[in-house]
PDB file of N, CA and C in Angstrom:
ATOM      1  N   UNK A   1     191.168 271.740 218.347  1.00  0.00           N
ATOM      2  CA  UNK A   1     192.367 271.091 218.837  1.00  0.00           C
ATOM      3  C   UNK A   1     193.355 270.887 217.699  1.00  0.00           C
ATOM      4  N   UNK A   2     193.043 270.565 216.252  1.00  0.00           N
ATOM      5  CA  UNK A   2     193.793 270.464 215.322  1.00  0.00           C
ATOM      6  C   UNK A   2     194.614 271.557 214.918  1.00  0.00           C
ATOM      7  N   UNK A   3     193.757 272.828 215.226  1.00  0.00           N
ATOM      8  CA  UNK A   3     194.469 274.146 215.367  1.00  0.00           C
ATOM      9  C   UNK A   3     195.636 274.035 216.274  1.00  0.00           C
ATOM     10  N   UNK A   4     195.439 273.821 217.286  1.00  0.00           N
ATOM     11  CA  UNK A   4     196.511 274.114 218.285  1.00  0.00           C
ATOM     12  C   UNK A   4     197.455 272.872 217.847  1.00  0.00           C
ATOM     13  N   UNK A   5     197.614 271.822 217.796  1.00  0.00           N
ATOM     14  CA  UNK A   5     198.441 270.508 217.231  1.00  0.00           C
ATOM     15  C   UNK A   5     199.217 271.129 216.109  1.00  0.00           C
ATOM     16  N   UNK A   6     198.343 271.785 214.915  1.00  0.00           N
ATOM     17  CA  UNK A   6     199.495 272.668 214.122  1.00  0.00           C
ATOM     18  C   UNK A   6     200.265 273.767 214.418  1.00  0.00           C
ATOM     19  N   UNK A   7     199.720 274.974 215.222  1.00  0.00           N
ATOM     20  CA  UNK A   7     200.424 275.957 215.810  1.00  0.00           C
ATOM     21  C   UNK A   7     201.969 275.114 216.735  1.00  0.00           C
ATOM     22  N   UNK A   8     201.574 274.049 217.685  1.00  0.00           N
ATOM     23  CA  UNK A   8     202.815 273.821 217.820  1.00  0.00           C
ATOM     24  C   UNK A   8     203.722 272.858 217.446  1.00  0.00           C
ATOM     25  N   UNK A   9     203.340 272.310 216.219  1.00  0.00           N
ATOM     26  CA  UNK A   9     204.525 271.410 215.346  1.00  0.00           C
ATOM     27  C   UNK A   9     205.154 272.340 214.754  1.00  0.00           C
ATOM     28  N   UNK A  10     204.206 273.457 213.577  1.00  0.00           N
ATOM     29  CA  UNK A  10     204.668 274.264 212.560  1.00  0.00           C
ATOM     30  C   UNK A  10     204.925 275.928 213.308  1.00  0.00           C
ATOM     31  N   UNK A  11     204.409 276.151 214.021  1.00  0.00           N
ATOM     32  CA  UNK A  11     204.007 277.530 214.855  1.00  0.00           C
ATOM     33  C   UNK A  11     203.129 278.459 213.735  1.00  0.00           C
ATOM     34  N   UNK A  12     202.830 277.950 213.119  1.00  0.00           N
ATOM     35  CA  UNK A  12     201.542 279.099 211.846  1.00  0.00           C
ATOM     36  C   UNK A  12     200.383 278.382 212.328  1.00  0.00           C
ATOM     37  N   UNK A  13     199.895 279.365 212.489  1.00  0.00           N
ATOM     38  CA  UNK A  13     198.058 279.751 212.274  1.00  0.00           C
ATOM     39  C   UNK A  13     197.279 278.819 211.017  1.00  0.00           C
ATOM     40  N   UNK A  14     196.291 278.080 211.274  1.00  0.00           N
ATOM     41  CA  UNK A  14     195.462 277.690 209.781  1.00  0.00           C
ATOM     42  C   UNK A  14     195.027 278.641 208.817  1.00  0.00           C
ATOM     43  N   UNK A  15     194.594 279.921 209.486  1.00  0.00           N
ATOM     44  CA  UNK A  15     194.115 280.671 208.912  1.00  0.00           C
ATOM     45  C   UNK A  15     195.021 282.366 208.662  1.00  0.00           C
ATOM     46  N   UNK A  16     194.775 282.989 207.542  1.00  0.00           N
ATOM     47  CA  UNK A  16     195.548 284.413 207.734  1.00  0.00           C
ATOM     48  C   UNK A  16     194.234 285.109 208.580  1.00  0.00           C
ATOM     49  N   UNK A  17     194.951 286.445 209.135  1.00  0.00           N
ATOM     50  CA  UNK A  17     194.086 287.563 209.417  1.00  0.00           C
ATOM     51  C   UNK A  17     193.339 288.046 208.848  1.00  0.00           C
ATOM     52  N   UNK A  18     193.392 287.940 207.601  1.00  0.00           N
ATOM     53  CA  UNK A  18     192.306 287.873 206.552  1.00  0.00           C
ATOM     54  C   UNK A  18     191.010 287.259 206.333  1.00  0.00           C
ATOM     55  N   UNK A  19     191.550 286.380 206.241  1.00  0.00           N
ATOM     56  CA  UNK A  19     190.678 284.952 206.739  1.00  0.00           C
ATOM     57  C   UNK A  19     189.506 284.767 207.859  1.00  0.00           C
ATOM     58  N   UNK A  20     190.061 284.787 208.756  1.00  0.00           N
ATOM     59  CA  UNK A  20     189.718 284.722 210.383  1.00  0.00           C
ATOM     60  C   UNK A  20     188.439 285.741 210.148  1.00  0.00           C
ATOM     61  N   UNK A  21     187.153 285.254 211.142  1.00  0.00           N
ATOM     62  CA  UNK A  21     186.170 286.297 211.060  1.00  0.00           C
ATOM     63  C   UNK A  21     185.593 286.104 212.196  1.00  0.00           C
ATOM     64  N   UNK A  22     185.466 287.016 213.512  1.00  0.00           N
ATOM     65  CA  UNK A  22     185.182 286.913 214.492  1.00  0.00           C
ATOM     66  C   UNK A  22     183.566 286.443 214.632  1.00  0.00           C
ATOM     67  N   UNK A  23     182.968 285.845 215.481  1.00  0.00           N
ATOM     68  CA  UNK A  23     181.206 285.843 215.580  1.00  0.00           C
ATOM     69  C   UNK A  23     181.018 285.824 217.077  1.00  0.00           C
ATOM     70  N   UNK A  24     179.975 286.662 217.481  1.00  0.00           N
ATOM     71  CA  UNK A  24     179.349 287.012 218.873  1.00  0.00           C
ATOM     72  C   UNK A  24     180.411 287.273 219.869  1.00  0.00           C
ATOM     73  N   UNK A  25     180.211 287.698 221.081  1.00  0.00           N
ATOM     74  CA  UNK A  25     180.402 288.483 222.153  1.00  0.00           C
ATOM     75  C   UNK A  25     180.564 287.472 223.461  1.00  0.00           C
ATOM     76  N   UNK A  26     181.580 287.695 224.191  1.00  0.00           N
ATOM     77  CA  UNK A  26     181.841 287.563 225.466  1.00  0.00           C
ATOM     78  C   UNK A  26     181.832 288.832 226.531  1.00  0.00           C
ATOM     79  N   UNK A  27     181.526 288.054 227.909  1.00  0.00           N
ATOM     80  CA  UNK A  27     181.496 289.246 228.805  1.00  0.00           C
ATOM     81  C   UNK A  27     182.223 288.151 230.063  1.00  0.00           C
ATOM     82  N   UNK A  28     183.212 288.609 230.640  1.00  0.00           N
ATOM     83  CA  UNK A  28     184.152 287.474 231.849  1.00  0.00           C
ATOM     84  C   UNK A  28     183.785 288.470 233.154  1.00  0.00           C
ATOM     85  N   UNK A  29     183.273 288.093 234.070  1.00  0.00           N
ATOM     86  CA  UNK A  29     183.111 288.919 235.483  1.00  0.00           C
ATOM     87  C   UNK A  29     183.912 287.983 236.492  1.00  0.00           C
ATOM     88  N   UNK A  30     184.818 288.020 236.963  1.00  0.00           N
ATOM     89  CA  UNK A  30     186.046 287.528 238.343  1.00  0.00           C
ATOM     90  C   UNK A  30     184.989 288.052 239.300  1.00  0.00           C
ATOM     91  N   UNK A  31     184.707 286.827 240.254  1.00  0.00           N
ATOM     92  CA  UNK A  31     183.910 286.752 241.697  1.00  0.00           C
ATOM     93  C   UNK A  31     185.178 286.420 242.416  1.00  0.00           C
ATOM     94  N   UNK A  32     185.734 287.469 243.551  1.00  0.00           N
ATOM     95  CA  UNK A  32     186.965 287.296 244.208  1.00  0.00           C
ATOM     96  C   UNK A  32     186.010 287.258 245.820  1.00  0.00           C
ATOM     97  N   UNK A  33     186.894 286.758 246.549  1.00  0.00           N
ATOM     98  CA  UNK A  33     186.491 287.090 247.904  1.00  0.00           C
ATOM     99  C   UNK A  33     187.288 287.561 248.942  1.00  0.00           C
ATOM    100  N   UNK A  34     187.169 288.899 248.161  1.00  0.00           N
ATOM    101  CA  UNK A  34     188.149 290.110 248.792  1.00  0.00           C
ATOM    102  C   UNK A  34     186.854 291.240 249.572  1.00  0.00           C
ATOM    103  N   UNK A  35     187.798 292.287 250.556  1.00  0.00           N
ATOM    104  CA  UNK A  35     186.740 292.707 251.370  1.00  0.00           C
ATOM    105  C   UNK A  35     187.245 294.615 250.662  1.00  0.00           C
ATOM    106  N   UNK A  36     186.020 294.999 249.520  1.00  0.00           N
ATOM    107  CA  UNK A  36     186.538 295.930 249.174  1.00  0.00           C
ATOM    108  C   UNK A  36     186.422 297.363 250.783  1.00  0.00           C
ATOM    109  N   UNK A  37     186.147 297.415 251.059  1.00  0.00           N
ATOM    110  CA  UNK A  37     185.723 298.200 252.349  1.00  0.00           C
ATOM    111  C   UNK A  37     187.541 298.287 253.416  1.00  0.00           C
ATOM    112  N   UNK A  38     188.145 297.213 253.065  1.00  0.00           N
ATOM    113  CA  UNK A  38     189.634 296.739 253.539  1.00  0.00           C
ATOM    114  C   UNK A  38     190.701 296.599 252.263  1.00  0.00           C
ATOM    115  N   UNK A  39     190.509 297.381 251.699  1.00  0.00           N
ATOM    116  CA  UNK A  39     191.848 297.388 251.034  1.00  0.00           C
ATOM    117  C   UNK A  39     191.994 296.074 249.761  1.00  0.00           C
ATOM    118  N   UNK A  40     190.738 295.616 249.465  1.00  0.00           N
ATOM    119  CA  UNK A  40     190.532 294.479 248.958  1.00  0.00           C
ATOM    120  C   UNK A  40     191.488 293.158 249.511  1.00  0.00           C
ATOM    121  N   UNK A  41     191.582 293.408 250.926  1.00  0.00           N
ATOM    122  CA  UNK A  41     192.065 292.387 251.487  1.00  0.00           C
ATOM    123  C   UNK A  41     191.277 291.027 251.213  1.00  0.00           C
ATOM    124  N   UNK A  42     192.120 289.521 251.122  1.00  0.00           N
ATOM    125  CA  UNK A  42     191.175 288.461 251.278  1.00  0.00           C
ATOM    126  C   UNK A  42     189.922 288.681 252.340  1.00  0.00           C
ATOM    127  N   UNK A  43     188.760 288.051 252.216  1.00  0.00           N
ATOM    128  CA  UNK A  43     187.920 287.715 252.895  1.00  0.00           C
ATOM    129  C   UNK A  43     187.694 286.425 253.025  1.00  0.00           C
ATOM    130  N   UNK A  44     187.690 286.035 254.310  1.00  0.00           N
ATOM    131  CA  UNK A  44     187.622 284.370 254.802  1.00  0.00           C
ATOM    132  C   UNK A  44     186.131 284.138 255.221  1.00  0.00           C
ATOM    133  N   UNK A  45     186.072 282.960 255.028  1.00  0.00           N
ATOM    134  CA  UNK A  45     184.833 282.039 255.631  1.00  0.00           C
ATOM    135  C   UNK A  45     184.506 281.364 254.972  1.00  0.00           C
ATOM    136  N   UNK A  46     183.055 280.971 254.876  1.00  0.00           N
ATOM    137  CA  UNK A  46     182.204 279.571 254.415  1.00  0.00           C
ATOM    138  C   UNK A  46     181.290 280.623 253.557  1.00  0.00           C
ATOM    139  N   UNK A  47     181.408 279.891 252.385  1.00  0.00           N
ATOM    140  CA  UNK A  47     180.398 280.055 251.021  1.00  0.00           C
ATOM    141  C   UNK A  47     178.961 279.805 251.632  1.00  0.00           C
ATOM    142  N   UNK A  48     178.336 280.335 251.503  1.00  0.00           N
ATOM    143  CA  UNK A  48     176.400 280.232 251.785  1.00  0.00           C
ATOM    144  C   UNK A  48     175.523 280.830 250.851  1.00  0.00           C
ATOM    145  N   UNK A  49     174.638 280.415 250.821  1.00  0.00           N
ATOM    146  CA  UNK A  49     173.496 281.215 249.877  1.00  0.00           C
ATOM    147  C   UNK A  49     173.484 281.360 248.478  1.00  0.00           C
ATOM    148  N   UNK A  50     174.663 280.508 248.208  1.00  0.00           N
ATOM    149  CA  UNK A  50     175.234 280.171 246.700  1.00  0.00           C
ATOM    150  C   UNK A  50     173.809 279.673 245.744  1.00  0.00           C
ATOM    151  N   UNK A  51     173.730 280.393 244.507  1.00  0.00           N
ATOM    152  CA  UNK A  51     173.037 279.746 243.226  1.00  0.00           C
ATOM    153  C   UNK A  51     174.233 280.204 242.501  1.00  0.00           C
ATOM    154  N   UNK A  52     174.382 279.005 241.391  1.00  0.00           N
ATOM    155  CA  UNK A  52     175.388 279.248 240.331  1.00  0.00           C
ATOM    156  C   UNK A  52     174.230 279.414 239.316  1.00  0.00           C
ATOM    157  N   UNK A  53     174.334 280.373 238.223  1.00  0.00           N
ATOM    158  CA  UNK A  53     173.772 280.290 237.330  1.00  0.00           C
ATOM    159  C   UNK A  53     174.000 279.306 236.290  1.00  0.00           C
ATOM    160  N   UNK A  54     172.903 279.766 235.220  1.00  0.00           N
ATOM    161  CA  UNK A  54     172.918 278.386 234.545  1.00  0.00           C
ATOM    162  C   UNK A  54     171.890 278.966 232.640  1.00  0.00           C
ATOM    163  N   UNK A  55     172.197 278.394 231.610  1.00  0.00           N
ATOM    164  CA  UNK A  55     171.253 278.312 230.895  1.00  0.00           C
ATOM    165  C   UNK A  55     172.305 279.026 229.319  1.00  0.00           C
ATOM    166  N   UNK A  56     171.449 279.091 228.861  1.00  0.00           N
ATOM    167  CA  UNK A  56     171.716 279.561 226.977  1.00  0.00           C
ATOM    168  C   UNK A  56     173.141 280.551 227.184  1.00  0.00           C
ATOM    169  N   UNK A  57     174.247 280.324 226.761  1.00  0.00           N
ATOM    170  CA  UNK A  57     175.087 281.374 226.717  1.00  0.00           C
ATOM    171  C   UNK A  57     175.734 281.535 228.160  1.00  0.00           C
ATOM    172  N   UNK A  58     175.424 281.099 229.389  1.00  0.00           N
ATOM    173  CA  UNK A  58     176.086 280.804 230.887  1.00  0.00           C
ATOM    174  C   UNK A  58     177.575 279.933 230.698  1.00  0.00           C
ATOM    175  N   UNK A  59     178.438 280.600 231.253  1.00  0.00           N
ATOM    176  CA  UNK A  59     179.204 279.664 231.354  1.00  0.00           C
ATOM    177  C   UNK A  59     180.018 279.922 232.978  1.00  0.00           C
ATOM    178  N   UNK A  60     180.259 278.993 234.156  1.00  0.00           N
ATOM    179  CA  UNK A  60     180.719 279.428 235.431  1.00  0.00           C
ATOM    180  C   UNK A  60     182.072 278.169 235.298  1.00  0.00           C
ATOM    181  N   UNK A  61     183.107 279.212 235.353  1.00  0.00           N
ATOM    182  CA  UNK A  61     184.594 278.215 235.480  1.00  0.00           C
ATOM    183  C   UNK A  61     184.966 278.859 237.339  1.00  0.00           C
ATOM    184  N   UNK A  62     184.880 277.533 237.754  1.00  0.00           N
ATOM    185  CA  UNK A  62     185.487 277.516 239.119  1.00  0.00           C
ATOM    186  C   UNK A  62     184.651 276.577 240.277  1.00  0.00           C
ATOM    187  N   UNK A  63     185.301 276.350 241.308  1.00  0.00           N
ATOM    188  CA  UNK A  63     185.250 274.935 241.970  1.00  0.00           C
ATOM    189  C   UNK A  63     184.857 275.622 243.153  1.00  0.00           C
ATOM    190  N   UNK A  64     183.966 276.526 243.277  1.00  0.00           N
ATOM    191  CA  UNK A  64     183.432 277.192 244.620  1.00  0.00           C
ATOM    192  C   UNK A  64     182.030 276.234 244.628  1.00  0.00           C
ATOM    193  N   UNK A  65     181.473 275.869 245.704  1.00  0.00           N
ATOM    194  CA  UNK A  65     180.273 275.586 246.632  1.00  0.00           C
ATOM    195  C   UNK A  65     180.069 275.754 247.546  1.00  0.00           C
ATOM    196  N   UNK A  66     178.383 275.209 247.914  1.00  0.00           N
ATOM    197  CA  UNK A  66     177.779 276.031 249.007  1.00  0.00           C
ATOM    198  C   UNK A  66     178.431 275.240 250.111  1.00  0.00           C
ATOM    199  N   UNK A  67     179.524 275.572 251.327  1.00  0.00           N
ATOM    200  CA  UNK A  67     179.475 275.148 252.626  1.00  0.00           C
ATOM    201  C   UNK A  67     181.426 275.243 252.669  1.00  0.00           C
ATOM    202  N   UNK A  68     181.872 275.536 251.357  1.00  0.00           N
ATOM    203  CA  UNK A  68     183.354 275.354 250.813  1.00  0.00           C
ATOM    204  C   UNK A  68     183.944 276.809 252.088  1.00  0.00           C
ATOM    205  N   UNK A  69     185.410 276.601 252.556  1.00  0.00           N
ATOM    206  CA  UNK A  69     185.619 277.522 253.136  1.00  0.00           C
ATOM    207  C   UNK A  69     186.505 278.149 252.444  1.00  0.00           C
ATOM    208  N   UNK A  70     186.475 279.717 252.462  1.00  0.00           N
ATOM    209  CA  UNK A  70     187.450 280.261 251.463  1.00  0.00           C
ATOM    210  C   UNK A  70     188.801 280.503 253.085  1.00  0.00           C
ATOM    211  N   UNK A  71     189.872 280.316 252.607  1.00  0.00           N
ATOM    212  CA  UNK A  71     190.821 280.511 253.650  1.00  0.00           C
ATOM    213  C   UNK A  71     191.891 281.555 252.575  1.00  0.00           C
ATOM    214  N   UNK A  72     193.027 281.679 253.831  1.00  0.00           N
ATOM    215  CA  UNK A  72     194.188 282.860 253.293  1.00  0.00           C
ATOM    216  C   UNK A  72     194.783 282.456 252.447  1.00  0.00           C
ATOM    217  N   UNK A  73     195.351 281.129 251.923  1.00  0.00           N
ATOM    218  CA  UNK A  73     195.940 280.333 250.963  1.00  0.00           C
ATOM    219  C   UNK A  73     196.329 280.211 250.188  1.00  0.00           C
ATOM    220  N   UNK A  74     194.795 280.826 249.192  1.00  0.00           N
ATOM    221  CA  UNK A  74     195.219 280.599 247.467  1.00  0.00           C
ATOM    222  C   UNK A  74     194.401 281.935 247.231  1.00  0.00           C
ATOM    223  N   UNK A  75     194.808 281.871 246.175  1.00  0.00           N
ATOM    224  CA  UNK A  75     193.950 283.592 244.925  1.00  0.00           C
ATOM    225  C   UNK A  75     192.876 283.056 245.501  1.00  0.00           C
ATOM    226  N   UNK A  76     192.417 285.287 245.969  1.00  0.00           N
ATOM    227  CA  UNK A  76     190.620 285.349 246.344  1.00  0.00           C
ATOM    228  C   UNK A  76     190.152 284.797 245.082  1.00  0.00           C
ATOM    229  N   UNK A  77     190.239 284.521 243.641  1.00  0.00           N
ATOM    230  CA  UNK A  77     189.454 284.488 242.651  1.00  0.00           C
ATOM    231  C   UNK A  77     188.956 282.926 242.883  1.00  0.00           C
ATOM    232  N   UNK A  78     187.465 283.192 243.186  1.00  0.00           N
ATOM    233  CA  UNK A  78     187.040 281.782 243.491  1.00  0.00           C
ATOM    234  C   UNK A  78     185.985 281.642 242.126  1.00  0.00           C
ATOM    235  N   UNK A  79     185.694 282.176 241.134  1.00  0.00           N
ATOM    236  CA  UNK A  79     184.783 282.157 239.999  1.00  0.00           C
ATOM    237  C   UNK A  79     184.978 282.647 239.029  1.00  0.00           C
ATOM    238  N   UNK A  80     184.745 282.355 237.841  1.00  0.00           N
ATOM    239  CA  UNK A  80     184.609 283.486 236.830  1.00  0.00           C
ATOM    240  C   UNK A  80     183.411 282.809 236.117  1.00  0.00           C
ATOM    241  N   UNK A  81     182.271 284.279 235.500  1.00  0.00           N
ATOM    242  CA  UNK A  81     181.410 283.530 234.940  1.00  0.00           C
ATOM    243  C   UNK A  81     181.577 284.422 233.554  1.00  0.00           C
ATOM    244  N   UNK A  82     181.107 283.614 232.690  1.00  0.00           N
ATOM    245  CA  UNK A  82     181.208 283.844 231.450  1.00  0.00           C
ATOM    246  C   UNK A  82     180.015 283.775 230.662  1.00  0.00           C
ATOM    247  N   UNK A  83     179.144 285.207 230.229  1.00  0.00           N
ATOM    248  CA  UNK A  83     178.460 285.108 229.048  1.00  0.00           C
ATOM    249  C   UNK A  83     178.380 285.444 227.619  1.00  0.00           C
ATOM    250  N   UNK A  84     177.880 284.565 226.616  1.00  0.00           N
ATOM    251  CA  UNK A  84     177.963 285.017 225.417  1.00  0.00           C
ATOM    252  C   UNK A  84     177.101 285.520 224.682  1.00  0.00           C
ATOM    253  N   UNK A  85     176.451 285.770 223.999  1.00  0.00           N
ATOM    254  CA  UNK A  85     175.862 286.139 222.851  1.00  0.00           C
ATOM    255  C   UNK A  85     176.460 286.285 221.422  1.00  0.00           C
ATOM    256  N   UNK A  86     175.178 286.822 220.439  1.00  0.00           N
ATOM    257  CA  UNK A  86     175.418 286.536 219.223  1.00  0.00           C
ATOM    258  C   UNK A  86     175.823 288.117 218.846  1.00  0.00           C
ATOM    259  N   UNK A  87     175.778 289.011 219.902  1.00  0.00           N
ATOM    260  CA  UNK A  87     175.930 290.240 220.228  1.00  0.00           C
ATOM    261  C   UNK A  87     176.339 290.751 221.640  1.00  0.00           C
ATOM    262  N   UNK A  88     176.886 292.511 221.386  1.00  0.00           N
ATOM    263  CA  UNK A  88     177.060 292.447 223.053  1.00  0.00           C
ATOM    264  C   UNK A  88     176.000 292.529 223.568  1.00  0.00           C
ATOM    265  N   UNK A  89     174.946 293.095 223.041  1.00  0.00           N
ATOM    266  CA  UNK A  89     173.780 293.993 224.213  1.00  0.00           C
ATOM    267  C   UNK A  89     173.183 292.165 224.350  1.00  0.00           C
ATOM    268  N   UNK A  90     173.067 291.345 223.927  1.00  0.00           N
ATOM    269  CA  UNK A  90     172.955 289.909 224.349  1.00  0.00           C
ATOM    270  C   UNK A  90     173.756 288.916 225.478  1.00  0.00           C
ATOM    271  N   UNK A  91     175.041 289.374 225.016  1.00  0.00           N
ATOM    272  CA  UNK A  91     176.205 288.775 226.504  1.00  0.00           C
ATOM    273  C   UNK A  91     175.581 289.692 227.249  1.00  0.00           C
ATOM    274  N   UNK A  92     175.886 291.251 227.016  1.00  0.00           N
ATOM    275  CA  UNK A  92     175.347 292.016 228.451  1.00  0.00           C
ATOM    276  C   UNK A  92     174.272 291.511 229.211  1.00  0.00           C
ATOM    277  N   UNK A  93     173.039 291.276 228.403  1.00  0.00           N
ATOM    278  CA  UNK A  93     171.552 290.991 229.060  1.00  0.00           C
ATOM    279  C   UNK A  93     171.971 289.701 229.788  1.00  0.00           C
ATOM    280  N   UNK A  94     172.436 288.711 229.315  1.00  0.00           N
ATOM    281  CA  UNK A  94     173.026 287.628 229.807  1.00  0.00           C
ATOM    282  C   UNK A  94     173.652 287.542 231.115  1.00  0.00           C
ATOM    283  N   UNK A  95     174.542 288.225 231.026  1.00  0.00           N
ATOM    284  CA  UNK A  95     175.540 288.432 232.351  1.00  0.00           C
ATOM    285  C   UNK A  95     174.981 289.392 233.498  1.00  0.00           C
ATOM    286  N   UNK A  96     173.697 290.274 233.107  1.00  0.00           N
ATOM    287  CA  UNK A  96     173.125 290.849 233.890  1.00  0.00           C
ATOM    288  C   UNK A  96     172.312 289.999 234.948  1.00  0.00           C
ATOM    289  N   UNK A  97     171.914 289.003 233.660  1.00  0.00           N
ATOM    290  CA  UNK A  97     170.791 288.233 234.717  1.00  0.00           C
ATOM    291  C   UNK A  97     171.692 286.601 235.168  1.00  0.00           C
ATOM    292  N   UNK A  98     172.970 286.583 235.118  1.00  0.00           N
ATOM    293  CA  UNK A  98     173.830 285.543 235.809  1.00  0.00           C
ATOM    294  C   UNK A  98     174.034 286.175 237.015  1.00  0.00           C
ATOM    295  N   UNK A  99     174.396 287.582 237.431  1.00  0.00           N
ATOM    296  CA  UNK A  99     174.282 288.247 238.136  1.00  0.00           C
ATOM    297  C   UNK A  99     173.675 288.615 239.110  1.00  0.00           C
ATOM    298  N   UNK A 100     172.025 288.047 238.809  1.00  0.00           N
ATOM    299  CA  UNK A 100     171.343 288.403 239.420  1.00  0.00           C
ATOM    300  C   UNK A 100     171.378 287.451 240.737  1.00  0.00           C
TER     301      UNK A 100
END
């Protein structure tokens, strides 16, 4: 947060590009509830059969549950889940089995 508090008093970075050193891997998968078979039109109804994953490196941003109705309304994007690792083939294995 102190980062961002300086970026917008001063607009510079703490660090140069130099500096900066990336560590481990993300993988973002968008759960929409669109009907690919239709044109990826919305798809409506009631959420069921829902498990959110969970555990080391899981991360699920979004306000979907089991019995929630998805209507025409707002963006199909009702999820995104997010895994990390200390590597990709680690996010991958990760996000394979959030997936599951």
């Amino acid at each position: 947060m102190r980062a961002q508090l300086q970026v917008a008093e001063s607009g510079t970075l703490p660090l140069t590009q130099e500096e900066w050193q990336p560590r481990g891997h993300a993988i973002e998968v968008r759960i929409n509830a669109e009907d690919a078979a239709n044109n990826f039109m919305p798809s409506l109804g009631t959420v069921s059969g829902l498990r959110m994953p969970f555990g080391p490196g899981a991360r699920v941003d979004g306000a979907v549950y089991h019995g929630m109705e998805i209507t025409p309304y707002y963006d199909a994007m009702i999820a995104k889940l997010i895994a990390s690792g200390a590597d990709r083939e680690q996010a991958r294995r990760r996000m394979m089995r959030m997936l599951q």
